[in-house]
Protein backbone atom coordinates (compact mmCIF):
# COMPACT_ATOMS: atom_id res chain seq x y z
CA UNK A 1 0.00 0.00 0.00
CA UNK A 2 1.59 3.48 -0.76
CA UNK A 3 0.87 6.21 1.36
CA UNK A 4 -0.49 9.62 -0.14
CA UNK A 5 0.13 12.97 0.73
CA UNK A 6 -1.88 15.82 0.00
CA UNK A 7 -0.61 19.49 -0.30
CA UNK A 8 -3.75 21.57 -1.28
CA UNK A 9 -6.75 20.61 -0.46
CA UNK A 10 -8.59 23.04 -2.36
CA UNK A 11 -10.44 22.05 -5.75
CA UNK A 12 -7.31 20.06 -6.75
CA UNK A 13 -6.57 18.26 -3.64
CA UNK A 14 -10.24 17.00 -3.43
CA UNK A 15 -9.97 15.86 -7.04
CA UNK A 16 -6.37 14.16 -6.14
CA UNK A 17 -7.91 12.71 -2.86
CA UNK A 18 -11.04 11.58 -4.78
CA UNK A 19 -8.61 9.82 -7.36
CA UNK A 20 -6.17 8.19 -5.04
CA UNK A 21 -9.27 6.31 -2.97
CA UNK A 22 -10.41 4.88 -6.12
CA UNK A 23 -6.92 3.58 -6.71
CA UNK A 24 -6.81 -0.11 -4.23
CA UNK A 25 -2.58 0.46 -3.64
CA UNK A 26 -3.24 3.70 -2.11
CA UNK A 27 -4.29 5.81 0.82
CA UNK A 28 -4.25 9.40 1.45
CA UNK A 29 -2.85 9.70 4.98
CA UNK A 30 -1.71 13.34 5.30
CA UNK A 31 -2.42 16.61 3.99
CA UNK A 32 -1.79 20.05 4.72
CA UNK A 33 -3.08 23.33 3.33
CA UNK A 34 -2.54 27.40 4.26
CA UNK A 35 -6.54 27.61 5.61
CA UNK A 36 -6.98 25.03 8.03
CA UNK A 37 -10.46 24.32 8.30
CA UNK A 38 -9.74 22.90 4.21
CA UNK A 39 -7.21 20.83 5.41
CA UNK A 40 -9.41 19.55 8.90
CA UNK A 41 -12.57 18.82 6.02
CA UNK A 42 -10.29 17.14 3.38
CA UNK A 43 -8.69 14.76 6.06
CA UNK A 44 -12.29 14.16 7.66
CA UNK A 45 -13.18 12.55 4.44
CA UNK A 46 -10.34 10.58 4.62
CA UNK A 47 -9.25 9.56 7.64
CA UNK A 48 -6.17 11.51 6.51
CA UNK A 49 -3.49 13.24 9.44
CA UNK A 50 -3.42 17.49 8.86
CA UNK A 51 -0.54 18.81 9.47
CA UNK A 52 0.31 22.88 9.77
CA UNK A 53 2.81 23.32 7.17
CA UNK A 54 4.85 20.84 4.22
CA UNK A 55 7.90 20.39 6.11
CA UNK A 56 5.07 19.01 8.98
CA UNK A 57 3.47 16.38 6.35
CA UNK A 58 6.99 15.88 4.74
CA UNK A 59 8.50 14.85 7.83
CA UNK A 60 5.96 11.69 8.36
CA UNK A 61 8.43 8.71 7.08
CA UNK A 62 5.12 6.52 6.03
CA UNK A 63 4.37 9.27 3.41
CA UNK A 64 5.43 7.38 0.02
CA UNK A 65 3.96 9.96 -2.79
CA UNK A 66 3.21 13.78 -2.35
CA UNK A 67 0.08 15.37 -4.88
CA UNK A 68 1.40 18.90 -5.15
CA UNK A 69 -2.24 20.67 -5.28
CA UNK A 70 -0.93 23.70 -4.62
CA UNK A 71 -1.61 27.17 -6.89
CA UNK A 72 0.91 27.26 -9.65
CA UNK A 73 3.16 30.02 -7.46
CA UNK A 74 3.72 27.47 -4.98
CA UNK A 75 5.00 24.50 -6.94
CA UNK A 76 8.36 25.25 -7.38
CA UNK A 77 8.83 25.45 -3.46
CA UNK A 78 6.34 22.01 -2.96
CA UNK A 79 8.38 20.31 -5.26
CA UNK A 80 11.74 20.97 -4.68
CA UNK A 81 10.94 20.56 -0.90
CA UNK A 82 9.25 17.11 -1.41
CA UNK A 83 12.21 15.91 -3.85
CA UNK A 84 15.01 16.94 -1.01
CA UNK A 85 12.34 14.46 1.55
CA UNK A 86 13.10 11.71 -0.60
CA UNK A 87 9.22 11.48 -1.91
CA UNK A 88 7.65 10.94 -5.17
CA UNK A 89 5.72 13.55 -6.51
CA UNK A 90 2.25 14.20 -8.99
CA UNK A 91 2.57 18.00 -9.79
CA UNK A 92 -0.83 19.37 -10.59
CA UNK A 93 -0.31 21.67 -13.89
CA UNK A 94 0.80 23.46 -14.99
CA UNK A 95 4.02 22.25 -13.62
CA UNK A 96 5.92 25.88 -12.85
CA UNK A 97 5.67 30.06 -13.76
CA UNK A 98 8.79 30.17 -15.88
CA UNK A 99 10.98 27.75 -17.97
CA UNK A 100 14.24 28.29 -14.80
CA UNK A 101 12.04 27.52 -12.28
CA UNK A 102 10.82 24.30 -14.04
CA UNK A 103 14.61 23.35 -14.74
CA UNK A 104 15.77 23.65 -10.90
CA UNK A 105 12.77 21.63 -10.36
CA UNK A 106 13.49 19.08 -12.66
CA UNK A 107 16.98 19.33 -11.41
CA UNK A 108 16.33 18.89 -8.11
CA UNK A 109 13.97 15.38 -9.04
CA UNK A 110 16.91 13.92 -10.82
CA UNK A 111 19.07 14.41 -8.01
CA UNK A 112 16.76 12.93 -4.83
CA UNK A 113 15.93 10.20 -7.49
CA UNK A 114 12.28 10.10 -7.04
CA UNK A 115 9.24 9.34 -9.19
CA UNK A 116 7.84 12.59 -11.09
CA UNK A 117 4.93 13.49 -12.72
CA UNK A 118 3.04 16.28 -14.03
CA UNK A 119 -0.79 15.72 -14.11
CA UNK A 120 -1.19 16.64 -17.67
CA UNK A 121 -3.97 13.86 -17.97
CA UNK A 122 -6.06 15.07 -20.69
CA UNK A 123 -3.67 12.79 -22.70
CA UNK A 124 -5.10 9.38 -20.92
CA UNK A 125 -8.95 10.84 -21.58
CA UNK A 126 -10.53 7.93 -23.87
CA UNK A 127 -11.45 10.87 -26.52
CA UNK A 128 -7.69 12.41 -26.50
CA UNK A 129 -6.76 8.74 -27.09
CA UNK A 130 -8.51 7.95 -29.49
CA UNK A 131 -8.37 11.19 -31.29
CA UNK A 132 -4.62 10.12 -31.36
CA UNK A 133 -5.20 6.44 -32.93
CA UNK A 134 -6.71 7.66 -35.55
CA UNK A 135 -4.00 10.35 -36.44
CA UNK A 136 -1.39 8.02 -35.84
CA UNK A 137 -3.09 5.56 -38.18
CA UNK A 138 -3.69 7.54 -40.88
CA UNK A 139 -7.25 7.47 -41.20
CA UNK A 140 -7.72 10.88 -40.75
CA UNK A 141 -5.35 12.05 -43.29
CA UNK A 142 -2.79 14.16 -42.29
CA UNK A 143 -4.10 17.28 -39.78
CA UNK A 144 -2.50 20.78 -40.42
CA UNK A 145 -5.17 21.82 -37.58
CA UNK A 146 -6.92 20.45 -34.90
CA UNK A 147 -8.93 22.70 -32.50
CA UNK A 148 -10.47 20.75 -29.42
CA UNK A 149 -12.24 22.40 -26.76
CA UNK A 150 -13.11 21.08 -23.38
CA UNK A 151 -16.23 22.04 -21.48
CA UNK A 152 -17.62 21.94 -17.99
CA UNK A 153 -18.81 24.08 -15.00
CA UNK A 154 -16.18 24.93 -12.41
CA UNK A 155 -17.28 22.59 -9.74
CA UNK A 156 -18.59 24.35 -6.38
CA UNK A 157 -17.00 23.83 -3.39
């Protein structure tokens, strides 16, 4: 069983949390967020430990895998943080602000040697896959455009 982490628990975090309990090798067992009564309502739902701060959750040694759910301005710290802790990481996107921060966080994955990934999932969406099959099969001729749009209500919460 690997052991989740949560930083965020915002929009994001729920939808990380929601995703990680459907998963049977996992369980969210910490998260942490700025506002505390997020954090104290994300880990009721869970069962999950809050802690005050990242270096708090960070610290726990049963912590396998940290979901940065953070706003983009706080990934670079989140990451680079949970990389020198020795955790793998899921980076909600977009992964940093500028191109340098991105490389020193990139950087600093390489050298802890953890797991990293940015959650750029659209690509794993049956439609997205699909839509690529049939380019990469030829079917649909060669593209010189392709406009896709994705639609929804921001979810209330």
């Amino acid at each position: 069983m690997l052991k989740v982490g949560i930083i965020g628990a915002g929009n994001m975090g729920r939808v990380h949390t929601s995703g990680f309990e459907q998963l049977s090798q996992t369980q969210v067992v910490a998260v942490t967020d700025t506002n505390p009564e997020a954090a104290e309502r994300l880990a009721h739902q869970t069962g999950a430990k809050v802690y005050p701060d990242v270096a708090g959750l960070l610290s726990d040694a049963d912590i396998d895998i940290v979901a940065v759910c953070t706003p983009t301005v706080h990934h670079y710290d989140a990451v680079v943080q949970t990389a020198r802790a020795g955790k793998h990481i899921f980076c909600e996107k977009p992964l940093a602000r500028t191109l340098e921060e991105g490389r020193k966080m990139l950087c600093a994955v390489e050298s802890a040697g953890v797991k990293f990934m940015v959650g750029h999932v659209l690509r794993f969406f049956p439609e997205y896959r699909r839509t690529k099959e049939l380019i990469d099969s030829g079917s649909v001729g060669r593209p010189g455009i392709a406009r896709l749009s994705r639609m929804g209500v921001f979810p209330a919460g």
